[in-house]
Protein backbone atom coordinates (compact mmCIF):
# COMPACT_ATOMS: atom_id res chain seq x y z
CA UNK A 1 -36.80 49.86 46.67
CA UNK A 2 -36.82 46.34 47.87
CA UNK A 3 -38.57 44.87 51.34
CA UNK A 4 -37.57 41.73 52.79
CA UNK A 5 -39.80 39.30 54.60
CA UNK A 6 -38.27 36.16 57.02
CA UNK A 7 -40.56 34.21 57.75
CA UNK A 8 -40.04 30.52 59.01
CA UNK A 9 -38.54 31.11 62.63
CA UNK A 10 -39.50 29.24 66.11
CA UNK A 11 -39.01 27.29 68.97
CA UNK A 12 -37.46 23.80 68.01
CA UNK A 13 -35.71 21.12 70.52
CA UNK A 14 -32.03 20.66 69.67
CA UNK A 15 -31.50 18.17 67.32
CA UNK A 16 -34.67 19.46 65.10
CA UNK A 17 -35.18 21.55 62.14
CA UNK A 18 -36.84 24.56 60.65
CA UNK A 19 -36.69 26.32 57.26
CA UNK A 20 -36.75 29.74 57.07
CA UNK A 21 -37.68 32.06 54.34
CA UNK A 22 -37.21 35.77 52.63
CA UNK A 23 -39.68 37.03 50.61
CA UNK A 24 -38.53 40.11 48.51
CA UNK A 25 -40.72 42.42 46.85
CA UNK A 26 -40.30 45.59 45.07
CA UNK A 27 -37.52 44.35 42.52
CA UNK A 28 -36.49 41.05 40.93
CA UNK A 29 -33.38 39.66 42.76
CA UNK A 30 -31.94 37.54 40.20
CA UNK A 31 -28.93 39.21 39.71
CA UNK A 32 -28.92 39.86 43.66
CA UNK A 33 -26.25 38.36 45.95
CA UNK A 34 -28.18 37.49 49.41
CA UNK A 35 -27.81 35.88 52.98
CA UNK A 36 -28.35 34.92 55.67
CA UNK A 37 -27.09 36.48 59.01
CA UNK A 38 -27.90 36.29 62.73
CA UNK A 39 -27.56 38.22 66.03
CA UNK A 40 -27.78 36.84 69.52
CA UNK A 41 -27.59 39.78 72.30
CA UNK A 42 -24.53 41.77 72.83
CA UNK A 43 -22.78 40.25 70.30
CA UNK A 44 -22.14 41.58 66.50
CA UNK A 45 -24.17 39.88 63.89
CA UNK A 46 -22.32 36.94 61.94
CA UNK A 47 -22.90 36.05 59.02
CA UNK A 48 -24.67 32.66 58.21
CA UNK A 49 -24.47 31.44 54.72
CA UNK A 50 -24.76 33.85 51.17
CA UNK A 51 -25.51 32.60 47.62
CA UNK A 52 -24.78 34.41 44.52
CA UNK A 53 -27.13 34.96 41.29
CA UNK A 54 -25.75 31.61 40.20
CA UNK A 55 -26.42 29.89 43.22
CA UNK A 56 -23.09 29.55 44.60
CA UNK A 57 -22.55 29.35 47.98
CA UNK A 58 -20.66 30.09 51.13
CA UNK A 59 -21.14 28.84 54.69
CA UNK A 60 -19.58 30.18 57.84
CA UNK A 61 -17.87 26.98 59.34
CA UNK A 62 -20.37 26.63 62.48
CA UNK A 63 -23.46 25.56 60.02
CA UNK A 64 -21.22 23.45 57.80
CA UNK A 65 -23.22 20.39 56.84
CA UNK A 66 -26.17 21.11 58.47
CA UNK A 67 -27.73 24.37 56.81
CA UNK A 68 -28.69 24.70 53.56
CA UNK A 69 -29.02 27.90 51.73
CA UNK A 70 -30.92 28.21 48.46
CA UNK A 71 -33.04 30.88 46.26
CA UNK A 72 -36.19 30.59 43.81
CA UNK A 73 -35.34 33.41 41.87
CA UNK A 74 -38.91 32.88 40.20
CA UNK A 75 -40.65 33.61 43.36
CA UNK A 76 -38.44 36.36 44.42
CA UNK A 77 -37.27 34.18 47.72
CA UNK A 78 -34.30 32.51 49.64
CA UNK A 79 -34.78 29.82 51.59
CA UNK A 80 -32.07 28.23 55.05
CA UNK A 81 -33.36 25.17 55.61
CA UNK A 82 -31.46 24.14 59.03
CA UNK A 83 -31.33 20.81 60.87
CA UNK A 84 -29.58 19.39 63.46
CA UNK A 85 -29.92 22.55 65.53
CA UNK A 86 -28.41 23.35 68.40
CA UNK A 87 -29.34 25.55 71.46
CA UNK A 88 -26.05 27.74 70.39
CA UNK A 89 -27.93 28.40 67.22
CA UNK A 90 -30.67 30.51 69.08
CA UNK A 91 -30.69 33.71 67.56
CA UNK A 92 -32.40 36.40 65.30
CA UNK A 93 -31.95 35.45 61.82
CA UNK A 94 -31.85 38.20 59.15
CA UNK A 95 -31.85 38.25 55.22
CA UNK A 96 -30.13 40.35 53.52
CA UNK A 97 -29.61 41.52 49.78
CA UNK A 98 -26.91 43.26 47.80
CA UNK A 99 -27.73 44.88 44.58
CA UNK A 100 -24.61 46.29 42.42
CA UNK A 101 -25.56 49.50 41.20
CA UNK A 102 -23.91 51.65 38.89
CA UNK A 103 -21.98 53.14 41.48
CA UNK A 104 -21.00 51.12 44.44
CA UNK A 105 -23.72 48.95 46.20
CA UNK A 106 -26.70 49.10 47.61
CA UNK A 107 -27.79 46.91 50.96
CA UNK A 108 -30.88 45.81 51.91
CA UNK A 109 -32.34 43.86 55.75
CA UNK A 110 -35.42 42.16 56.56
CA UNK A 111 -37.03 42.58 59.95
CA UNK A 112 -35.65 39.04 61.26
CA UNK A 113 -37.53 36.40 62.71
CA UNK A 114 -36.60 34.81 65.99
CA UNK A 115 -35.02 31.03 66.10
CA UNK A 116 -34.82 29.33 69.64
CA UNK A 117 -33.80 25.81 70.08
CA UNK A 118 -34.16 24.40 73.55
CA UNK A 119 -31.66 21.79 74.94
């Protein structure tokens, strides 16, 4: 079983920036693909950014030069490092992990940790 930890999240004025991070315990994720996704209220959550084993990546267009996503696979944690935010970034950010297993996939979310950015 694997638990995910965010941790990293606050209030920031726009313009500034954070770095969040997800701990994982319980398994080694190196061969893990994992993201980042967020959820503001009423709306479905979106993803963010993911990054693959080999630490490729892929960012939704709205965070395009101004998050970073990136993984320690030695410590068992990714890492969004996020500047120039803006007040339409304010939402819950979640990790999330997705192990292959023999058959089909298994999915995995952390609790989330709030981000607010004030205008």
């Amino acid at each position: 079983q694997v638990q995910l930890v965010e941790s990293g999240g606050g209030l920031v004025q726009a313009g500034g920036s954070l770095r969040l991070s997800c701990a994982a315990s319980g398994s080694s994720l190196s061969r893990d693909v994992m993201g980042w996704y967020r959820q503001t209220p009423g709306k479905e959550r979106e993803r963010v950014a993911t990054i693959t084993s080999g630490s490729v990546t892929n960012y939704a267009d709205f965070v395009k030069g101004r998050f970073t996503i990136s993984r320690d696979n030695g410590k068992n944690t990714m890492y969004l490092q996020m500047n120039s935010l803006k007040p339409e970034d304010t939402a819950v950010y979640y990790c999330k992990l997705d192990r292959k297993l023999d058959r089909g996939w298994a999915f995995y979310w952390g609790q989330g940790t709030q981000v607010t950015v004030s205008s």
